[in-house]
PDB file of N, CA and C in Angstrom:
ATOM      1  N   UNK A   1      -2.487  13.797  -4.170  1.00  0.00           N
ATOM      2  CA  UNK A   1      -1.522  13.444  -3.142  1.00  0.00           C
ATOM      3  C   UNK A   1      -1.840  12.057  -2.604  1.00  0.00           C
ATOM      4  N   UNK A   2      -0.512  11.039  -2.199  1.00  0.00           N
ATOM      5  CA  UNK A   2      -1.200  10.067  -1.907  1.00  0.00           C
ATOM      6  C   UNK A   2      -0.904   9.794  -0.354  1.00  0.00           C
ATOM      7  N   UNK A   3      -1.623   9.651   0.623  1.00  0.00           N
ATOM      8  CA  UNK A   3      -1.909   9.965   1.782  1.00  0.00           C
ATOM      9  C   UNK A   3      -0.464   9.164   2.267  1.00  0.00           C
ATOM     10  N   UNK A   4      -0.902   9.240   3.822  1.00  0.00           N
ATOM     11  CA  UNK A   4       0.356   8.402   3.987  1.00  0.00           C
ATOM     12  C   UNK A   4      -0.257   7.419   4.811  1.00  0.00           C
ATOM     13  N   UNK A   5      -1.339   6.902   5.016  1.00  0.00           N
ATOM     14  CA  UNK A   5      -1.991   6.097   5.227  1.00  0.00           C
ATOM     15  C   UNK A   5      -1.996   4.534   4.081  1.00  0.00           C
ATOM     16  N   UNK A   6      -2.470   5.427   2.658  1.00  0.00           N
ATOM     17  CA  UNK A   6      -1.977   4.758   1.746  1.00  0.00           C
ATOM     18  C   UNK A   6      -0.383   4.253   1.187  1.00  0.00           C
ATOM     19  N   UNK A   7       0.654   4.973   1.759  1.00  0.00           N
ATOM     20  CA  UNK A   7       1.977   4.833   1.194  1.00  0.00           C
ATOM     21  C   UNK A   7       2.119   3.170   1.811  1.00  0.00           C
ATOM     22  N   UNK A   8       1.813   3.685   3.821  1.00  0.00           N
ATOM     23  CA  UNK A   8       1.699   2.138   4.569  1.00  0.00           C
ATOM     24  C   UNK A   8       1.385   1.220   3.641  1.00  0.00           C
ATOM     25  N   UNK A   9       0.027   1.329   3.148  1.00  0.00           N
ATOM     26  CA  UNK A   9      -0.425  -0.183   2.413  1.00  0.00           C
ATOM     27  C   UNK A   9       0.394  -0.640   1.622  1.00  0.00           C
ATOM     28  N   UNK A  10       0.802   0.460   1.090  1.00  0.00           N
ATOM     29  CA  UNK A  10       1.334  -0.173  -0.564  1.00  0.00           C
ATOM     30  C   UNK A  10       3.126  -0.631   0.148  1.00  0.00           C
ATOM     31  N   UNK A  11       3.435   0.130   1.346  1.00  0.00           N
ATOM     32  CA  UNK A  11       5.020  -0.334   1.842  1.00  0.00           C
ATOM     33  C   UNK A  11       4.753  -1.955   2.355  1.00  0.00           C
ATOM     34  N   UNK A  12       3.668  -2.235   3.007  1.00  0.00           N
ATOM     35  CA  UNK A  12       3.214  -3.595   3.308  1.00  0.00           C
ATOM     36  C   UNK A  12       3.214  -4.449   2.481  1.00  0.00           C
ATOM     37  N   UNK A  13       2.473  -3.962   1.567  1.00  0.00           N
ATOM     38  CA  UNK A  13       1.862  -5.124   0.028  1.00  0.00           C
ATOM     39  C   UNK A  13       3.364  -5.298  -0.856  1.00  0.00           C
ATOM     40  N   UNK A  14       4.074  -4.196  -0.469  1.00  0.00           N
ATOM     41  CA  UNK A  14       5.565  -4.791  -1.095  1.00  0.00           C
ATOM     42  C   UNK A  14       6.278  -5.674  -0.431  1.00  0.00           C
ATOM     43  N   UNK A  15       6.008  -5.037   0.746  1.00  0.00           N
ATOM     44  CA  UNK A  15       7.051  -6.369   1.703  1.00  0.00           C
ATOM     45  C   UNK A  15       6.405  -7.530   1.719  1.00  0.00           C
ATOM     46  N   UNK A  16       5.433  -7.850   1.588  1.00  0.00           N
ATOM     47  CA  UNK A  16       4.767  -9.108   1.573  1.00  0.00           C
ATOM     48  C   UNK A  16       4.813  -9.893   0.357  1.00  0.00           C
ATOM     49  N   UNK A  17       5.010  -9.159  -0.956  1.00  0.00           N
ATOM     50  CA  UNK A  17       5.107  -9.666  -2.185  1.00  0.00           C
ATOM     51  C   UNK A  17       6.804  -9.933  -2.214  1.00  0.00           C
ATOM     52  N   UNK A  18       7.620  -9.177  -1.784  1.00  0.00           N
ATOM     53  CA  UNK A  18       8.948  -9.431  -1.419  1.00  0.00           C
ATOM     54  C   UNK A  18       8.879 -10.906  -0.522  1.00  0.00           C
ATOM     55  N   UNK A  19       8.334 -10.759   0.677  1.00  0.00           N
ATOM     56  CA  UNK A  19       8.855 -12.544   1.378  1.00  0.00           C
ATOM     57  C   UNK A  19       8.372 -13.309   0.611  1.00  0.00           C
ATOM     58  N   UNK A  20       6.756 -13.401   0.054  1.00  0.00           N
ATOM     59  CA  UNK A  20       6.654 -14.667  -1.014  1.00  0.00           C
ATOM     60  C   UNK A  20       6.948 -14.640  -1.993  1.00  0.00           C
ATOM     61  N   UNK A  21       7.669 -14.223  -2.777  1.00  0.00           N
ATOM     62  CA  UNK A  21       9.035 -13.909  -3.990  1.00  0.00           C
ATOM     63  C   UNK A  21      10.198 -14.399  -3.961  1.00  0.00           C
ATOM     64  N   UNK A  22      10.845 -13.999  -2.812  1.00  0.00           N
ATOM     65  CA  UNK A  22      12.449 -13.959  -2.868  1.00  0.00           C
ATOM     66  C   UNK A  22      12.954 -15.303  -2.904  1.00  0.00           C
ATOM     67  N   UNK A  23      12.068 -15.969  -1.672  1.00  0.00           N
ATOM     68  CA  UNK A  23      12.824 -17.201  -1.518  1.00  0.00           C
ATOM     69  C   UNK A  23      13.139 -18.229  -3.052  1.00  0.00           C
ATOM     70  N   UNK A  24      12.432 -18.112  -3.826  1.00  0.00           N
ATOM     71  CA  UNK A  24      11.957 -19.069  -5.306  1.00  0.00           C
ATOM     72  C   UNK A  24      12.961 -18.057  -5.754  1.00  0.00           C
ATOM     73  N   UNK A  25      13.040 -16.870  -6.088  1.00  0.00           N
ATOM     74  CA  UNK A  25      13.746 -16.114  -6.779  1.00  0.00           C
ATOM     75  C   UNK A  25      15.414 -16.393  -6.745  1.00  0.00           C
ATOM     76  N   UNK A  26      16.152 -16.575  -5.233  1.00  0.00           N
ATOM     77  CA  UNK A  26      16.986 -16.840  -4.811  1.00  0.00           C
ATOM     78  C   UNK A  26      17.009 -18.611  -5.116  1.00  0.00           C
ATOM     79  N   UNK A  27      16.519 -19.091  -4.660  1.00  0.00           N
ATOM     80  CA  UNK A  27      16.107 -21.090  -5.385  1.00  0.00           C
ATOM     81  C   UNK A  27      17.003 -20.912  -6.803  1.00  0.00           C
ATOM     82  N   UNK A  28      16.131 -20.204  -7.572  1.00  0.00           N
ATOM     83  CA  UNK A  28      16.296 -20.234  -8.709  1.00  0.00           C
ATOM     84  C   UNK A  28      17.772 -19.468  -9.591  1.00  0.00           C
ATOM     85  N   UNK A  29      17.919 -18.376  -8.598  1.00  0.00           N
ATOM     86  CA  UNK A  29      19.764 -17.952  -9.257  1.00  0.00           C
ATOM     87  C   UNK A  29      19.024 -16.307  -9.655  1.00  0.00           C
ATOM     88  N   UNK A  30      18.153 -16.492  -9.708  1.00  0.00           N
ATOM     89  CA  UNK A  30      17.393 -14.673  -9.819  1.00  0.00           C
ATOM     90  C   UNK A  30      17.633 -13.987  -9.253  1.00  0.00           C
ATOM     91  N   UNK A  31      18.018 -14.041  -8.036  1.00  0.00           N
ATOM     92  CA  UNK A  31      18.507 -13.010  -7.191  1.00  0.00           C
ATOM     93  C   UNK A  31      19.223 -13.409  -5.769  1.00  0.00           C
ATOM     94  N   UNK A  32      20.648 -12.723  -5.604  1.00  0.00           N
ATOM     95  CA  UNK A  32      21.770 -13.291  -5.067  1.00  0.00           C
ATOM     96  C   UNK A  32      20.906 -13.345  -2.985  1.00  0.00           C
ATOM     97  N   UNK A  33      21.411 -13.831  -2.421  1.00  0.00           N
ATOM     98  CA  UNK A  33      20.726 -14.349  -1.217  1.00  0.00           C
ATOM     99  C   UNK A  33      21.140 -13.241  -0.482  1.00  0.00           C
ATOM    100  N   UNK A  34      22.218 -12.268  -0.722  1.00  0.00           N
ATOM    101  CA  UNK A  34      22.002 -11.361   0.616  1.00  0.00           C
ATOM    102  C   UNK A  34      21.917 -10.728  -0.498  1.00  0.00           C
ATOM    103  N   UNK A  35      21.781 -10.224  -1.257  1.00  0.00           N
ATOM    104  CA  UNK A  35      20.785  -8.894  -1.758  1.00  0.00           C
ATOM    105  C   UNK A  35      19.612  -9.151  -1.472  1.00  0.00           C
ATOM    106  N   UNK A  36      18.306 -10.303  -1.421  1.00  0.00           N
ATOM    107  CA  UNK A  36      17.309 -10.012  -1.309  1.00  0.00           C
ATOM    108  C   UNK A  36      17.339  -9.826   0.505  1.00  0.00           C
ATOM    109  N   UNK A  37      18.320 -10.708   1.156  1.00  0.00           N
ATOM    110  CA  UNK A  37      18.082 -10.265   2.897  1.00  0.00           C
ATOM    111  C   UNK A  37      18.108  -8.503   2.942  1.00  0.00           C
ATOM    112  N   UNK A  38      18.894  -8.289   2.303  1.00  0.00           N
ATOM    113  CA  UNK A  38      19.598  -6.928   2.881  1.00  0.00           C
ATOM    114  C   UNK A  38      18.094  -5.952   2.341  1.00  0.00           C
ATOM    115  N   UNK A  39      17.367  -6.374   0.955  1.00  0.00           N
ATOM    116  CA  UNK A  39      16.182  -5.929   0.209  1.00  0.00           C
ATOM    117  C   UNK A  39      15.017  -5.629   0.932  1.00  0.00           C
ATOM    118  N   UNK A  40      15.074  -7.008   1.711  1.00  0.00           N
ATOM    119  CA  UNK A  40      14.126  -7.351   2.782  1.00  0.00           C
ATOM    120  C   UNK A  40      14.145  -6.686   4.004  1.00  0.00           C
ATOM    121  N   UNK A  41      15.005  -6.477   4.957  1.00  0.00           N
ATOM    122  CA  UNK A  41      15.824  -5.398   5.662  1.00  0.00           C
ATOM    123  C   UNK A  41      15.365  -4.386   5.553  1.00  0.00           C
ATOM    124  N   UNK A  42      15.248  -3.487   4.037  1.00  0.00           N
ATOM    125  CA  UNK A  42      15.468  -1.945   3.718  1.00  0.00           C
ATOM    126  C   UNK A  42      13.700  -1.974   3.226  1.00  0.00           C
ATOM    127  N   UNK A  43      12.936  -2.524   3.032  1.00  0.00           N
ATOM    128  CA  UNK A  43      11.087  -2.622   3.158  1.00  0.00           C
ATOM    129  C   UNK A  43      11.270  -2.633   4.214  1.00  0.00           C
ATOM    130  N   UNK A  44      11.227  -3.355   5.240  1.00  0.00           N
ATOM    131  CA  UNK A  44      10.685  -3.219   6.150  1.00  0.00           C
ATOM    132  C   UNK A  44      10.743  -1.902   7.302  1.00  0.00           C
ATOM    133  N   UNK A  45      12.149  -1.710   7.261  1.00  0.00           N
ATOM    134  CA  UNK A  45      12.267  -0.643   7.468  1.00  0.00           C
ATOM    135  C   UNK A  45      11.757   0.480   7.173  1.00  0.00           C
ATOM    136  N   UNK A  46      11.198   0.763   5.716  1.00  0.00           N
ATOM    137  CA  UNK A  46      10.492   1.224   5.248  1.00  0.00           C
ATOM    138  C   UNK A  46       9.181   1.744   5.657  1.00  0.00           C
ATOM    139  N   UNK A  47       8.479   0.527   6.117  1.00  0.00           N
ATOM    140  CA  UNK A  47       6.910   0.283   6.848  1.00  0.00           C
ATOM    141  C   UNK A  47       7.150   0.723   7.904  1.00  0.00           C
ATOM    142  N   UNK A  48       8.118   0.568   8.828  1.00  0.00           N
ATOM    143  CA  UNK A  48       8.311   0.707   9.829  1.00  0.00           C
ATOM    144  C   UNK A  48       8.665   2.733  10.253  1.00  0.00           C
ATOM    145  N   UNK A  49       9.490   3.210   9.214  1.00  0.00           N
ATOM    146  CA  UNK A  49       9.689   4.636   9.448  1.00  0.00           C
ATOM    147  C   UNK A  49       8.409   5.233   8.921  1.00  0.00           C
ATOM    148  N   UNK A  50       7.956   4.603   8.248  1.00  0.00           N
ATOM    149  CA  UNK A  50       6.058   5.381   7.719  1.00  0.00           C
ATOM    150  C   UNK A  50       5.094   5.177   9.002  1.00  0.00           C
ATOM    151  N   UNK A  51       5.140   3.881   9.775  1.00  0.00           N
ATOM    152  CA  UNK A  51       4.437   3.406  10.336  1.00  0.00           C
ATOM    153  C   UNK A  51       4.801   4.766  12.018  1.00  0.00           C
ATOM    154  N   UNK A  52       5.994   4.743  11.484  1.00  0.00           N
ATOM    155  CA  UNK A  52       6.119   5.659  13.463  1.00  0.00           C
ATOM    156  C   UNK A  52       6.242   6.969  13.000  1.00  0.00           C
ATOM    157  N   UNK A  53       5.865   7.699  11.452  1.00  0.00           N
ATOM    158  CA  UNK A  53       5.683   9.055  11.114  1.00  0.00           C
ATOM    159  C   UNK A  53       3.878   9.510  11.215  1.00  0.00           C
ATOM    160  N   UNK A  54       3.821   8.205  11.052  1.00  0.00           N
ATOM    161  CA  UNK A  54       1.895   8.442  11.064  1.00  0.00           C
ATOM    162  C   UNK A  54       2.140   8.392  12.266  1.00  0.00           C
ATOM    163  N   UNK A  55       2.470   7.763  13.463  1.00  0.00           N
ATOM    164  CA  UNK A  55       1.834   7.880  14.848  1.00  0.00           C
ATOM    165  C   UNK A  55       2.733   9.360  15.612  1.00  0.00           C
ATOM    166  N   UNK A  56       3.311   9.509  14.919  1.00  0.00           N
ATOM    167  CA  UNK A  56       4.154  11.306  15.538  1.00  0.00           C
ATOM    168  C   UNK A  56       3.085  12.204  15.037  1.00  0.00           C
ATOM    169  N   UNK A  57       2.632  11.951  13.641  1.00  0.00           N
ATOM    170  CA  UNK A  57       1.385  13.220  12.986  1.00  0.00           C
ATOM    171  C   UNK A  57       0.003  12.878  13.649  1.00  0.00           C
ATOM    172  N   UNK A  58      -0.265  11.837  14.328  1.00  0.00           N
ATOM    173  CA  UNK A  58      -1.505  11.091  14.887  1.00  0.00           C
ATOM    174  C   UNK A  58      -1.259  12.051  16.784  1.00  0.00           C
ATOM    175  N   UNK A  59      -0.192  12.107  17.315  1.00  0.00           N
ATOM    176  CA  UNK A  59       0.559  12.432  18.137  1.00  0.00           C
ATOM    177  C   UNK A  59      -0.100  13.969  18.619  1.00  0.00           C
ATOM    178  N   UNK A  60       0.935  14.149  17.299  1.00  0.00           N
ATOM    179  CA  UNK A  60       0.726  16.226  17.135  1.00  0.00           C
ATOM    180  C   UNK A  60      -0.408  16.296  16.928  1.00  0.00           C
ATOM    181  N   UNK A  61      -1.420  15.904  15.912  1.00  0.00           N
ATOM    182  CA  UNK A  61      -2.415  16.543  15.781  1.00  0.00           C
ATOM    183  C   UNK A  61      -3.293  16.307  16.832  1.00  0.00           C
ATOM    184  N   UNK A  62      -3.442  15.130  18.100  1.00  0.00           N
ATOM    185  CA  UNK A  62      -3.831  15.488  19.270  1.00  0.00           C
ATOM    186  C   UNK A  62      -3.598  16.450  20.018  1.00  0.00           C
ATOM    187  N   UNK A  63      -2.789  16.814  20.181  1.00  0.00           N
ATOM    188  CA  UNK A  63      -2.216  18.072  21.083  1.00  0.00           C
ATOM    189  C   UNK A  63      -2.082  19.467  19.995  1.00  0.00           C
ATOM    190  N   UNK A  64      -2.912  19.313  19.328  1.00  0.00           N
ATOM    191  CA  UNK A  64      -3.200  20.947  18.350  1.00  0.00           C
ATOM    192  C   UNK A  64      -1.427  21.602  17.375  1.00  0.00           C
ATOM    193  N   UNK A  65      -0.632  20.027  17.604  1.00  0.00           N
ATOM    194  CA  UNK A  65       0.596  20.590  16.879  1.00  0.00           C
ATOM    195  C   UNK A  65       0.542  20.294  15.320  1.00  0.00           C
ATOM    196  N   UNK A  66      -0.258  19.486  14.731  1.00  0.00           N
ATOM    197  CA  UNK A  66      -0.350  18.871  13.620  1.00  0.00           C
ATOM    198  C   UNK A  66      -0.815  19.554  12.512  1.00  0.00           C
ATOM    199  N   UNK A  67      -1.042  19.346  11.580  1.00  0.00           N
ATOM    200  CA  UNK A  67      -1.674  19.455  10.490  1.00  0.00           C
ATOM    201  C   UNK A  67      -2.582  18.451   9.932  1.00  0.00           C
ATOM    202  N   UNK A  68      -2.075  17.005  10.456  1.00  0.00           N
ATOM    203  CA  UNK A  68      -3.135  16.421   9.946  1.00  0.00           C
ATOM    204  C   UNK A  68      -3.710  15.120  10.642  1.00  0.00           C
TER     205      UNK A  68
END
């Protein structure tokens, strides 16, 4: 199983390989300029709904509701 501690990293290390990517990618005709905004948008978001599911399970499992 891969934790969800780990999912964070790897949702980060995408979005970060996404901002120093896109812009050259888009430069170049590789990829249309609001597909990578809108791309960019939907990672982060990403990090962001992982990022406030770990602190709800961080939450519960203080108060004996959790599992983990």
């Amino acid at each position: 199983m891969i934790t969800l501690e780990e999912q964070i990293a790897e949702a980060r290390r995408e979005l970060a390989l996404r901002k120093a990517c896109y812009p050259a990618w888009v430069k170049n005709g590789k990829l249309d300029a609001g597909a990578a905004k809108y791309q960019l948008l939907c990672q982060q978001e990403i990090v962001r709904t992982l990022m406030r599911t770990d602190a709800e399970q961080r939450q519960m499992s203080l108060f004996g509701g959790g599992q983990g």
